[in-house]
C-alpha atoms as a PDB file:
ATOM      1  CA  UNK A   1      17.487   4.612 -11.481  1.00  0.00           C
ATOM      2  CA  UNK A   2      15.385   7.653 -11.035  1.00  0.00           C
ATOM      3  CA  UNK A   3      16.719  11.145 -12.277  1.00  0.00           C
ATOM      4  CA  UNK A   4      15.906  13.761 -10.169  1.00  0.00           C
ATOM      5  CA  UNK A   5      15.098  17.138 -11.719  1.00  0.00           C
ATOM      6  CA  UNK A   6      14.198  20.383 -10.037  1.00  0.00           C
ATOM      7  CA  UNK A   7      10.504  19.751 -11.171  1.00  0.00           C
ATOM      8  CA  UNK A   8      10.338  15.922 -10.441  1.00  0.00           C
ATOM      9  CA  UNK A   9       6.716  15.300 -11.633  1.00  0.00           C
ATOM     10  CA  UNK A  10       4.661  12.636  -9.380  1.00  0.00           C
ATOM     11  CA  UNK A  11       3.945   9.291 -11.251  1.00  0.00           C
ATOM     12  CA  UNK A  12       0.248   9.286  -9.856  1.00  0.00           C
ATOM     13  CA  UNK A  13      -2.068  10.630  -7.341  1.00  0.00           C
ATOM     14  CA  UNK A  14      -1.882   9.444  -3.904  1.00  0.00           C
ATOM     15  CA  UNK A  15      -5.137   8.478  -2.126  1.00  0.00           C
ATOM     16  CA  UNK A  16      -5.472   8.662   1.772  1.00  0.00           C
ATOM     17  CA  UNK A  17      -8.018   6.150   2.644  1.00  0.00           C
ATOM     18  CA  UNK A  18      -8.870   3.629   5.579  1.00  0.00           C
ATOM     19  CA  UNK A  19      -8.619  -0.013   4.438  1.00  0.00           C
ATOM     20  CA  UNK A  20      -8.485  -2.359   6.669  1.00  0.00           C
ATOM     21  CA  UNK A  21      -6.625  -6.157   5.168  1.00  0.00           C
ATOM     22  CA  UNK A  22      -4.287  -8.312   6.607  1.00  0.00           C
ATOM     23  CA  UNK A  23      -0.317  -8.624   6.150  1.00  0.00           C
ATOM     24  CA  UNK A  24       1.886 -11.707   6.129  1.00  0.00           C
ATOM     25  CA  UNK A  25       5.513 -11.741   5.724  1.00  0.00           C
ATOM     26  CA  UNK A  26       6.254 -14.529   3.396  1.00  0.00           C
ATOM     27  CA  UNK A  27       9.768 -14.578   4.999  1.00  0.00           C
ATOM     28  CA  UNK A  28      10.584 -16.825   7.840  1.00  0.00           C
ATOM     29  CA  UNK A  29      13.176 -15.250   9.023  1.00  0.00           C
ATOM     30  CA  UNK A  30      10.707 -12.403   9.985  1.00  0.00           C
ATOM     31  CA  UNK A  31       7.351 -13.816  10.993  1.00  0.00           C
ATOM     32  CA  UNK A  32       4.463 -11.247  10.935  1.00  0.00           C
ATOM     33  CA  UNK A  33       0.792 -11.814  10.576  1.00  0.00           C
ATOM     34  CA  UNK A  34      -1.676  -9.270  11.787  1.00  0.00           C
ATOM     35  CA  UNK A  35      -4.664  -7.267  10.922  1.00  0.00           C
ATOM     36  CA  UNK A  36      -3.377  -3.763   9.831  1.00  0.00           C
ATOM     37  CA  UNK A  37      -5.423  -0.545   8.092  1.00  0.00           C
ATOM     38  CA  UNK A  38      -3.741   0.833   4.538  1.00  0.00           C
ATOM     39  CA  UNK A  39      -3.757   4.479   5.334  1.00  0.00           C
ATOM     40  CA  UNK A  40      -2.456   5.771   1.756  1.00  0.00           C
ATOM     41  CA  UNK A  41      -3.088   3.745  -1.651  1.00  0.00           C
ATOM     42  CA  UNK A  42      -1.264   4.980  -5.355  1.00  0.00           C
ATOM     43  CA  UNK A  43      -0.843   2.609  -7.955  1.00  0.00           C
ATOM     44  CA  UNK A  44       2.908   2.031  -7.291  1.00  0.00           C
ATOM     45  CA  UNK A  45       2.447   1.090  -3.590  1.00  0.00           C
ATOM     46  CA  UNK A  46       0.340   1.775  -0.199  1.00  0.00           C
ATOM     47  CA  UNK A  47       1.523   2.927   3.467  1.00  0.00           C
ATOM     48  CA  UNK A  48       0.357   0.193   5.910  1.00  0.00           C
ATOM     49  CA  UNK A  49       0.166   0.852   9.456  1.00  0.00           C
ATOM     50  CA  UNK A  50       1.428  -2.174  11.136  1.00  0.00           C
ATOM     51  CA  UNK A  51       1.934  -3.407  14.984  1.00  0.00           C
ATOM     52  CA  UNK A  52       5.549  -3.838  14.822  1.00  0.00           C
ATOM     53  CA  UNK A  53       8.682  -2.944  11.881  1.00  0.00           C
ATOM     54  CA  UNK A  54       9.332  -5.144   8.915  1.00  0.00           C
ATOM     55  CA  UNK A  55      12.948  -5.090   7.375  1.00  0.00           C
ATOM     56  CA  UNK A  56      12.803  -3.330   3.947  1.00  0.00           C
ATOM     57  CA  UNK A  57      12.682  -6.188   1.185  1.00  0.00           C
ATOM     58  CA  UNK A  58      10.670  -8.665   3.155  1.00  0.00           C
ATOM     59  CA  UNK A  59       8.150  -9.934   0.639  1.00  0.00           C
ATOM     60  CA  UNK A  60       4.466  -9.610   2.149  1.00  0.00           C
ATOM     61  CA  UNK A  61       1.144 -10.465   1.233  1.00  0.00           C
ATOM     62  CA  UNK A  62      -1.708  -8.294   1.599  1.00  0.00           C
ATOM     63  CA  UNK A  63      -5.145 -10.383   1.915  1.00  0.00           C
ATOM     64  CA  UNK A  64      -8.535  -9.848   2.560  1.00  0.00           C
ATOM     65  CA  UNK A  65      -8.906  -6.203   0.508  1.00  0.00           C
ATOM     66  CA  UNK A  66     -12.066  -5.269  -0.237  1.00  0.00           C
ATOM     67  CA  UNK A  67     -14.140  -7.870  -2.826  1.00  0.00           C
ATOM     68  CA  UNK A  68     -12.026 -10.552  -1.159  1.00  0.00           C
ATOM     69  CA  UNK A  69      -8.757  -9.581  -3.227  1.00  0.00           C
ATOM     70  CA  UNK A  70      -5.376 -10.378  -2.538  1.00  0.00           C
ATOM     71  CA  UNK A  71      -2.156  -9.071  -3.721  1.00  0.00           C
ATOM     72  CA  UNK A  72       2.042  -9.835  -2.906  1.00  0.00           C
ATOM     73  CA  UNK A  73       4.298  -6.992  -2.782  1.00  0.00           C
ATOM     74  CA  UNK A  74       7.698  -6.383  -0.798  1.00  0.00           C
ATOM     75  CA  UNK A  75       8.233  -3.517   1.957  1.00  0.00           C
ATOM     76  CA  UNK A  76      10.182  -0.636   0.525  1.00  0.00           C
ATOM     77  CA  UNK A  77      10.685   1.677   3.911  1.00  0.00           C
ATOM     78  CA  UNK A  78       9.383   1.347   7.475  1.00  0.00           C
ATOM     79  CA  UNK A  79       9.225   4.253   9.907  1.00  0.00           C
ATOM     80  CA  UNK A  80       8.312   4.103  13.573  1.00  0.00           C
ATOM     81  CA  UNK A  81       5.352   6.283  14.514  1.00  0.00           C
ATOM     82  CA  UNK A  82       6.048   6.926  18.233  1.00  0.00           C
ATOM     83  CA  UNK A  83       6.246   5.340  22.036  1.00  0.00           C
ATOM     84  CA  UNK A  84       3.494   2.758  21.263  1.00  0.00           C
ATOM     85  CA  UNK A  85       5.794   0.718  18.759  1.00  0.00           C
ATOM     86  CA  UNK A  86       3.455   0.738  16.054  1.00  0.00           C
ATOM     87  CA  UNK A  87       4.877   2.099  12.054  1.00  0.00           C
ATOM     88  CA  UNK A  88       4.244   3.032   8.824  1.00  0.00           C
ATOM     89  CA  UNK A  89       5.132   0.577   6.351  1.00  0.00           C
ATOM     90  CA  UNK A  90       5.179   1.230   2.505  1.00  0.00           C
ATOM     91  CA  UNK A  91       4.451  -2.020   0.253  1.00  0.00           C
ATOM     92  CA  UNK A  92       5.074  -1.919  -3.537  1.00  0.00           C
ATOM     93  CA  UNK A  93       3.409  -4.303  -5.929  1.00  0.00           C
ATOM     94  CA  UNK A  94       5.037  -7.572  -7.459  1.00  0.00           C
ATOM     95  CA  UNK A  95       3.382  -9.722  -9.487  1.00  0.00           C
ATOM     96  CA  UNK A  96      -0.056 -10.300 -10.304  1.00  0.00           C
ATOM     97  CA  UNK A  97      -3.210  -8.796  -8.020  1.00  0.00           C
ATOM     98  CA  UNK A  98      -6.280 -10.449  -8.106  1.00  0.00           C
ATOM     99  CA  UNK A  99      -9.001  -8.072  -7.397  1.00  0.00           C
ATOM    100  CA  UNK A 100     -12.205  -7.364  -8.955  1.00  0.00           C
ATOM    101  CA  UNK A 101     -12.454  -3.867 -10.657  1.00  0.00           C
ATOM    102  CA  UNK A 102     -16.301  -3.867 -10.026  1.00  0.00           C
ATOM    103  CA  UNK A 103     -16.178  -3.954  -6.059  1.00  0.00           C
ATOM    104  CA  UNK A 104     -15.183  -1.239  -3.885  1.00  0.00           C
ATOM    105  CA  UNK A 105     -13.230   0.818  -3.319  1.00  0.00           C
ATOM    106  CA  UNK A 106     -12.050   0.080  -7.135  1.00  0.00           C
ATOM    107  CA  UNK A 107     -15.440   0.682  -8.313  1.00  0.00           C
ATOM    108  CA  UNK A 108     -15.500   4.684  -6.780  1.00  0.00           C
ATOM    109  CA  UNK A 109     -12.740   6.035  -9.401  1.00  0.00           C
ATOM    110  CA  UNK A 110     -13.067   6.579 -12.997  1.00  0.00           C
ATOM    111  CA  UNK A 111     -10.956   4.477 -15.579  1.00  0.00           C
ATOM    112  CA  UNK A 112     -10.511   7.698 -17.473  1.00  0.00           C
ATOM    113  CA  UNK A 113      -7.781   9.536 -15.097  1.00  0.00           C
ATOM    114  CA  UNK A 114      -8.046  12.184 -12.249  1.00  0.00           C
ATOM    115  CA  UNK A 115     -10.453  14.176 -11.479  1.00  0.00           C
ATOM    116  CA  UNK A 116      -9.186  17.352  -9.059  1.00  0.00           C
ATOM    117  CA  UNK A 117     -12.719  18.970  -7.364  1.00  0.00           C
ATOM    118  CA  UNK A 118     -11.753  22.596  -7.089  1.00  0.00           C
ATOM    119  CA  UNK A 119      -8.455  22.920  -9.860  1.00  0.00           C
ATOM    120  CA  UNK A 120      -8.822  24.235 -12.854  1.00  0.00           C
END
């Protein structure tokens, strides 16, 4: 249960990025397969764009990141972006990645926390 404080402080640093991987529901009972682009990466999820909604829960797997990775997670929210039936669906990790630190876009951030050009 999260405790929310007038000063909730955020866990880690949202990325907005373009990477395009594939999603599968792992659910029957909502097939979904498709070619999708993760807009927005943190270490406690990513927002997927996706062609249609998936029902929050639904366990997914997210294939063919960069280096050839693969990871499962489960949809935590889905929200419609318009007339064109397309949304925004946020994944959160479960179990095990595999990915390989050394290939990108894992390779382009340091291992010894944030860096913020222009604060001081």
């Amino acid at each position: 249960m999260e405790i929310l404080t007038p000063k909730t402080t955020r866990r880690s640093t949202r990325l907005r990025v373009q990477i395009p991987l594939v999603v599968t529901s792992m659910d029957r009972r909502h097939a979904f397969a498709a070619q999708c682009v993760a807009l927005v990466v943190s270490p406690q999820g990513c927002g997927i764009r996706t062609s249609q909604a998936l029902p929050i829960e639904t366990p997914v797997l997210l294939s063919e990141l960069p280096g050839g990775g693969s990871a499962t997670g489960r949809v935590a929210n889905c929200l419609p972006l318009g007339k064109d039936s397309s949304s925004v669906t946020s994944a959160v990790p479960e179990g095990k990645t595999t990915r390989s630190k050394n290939v990108w876009p894992y390779n382009r951030f340091s291992a010894h926390g944030e860096g913020h050009p222009g604060r001081k």
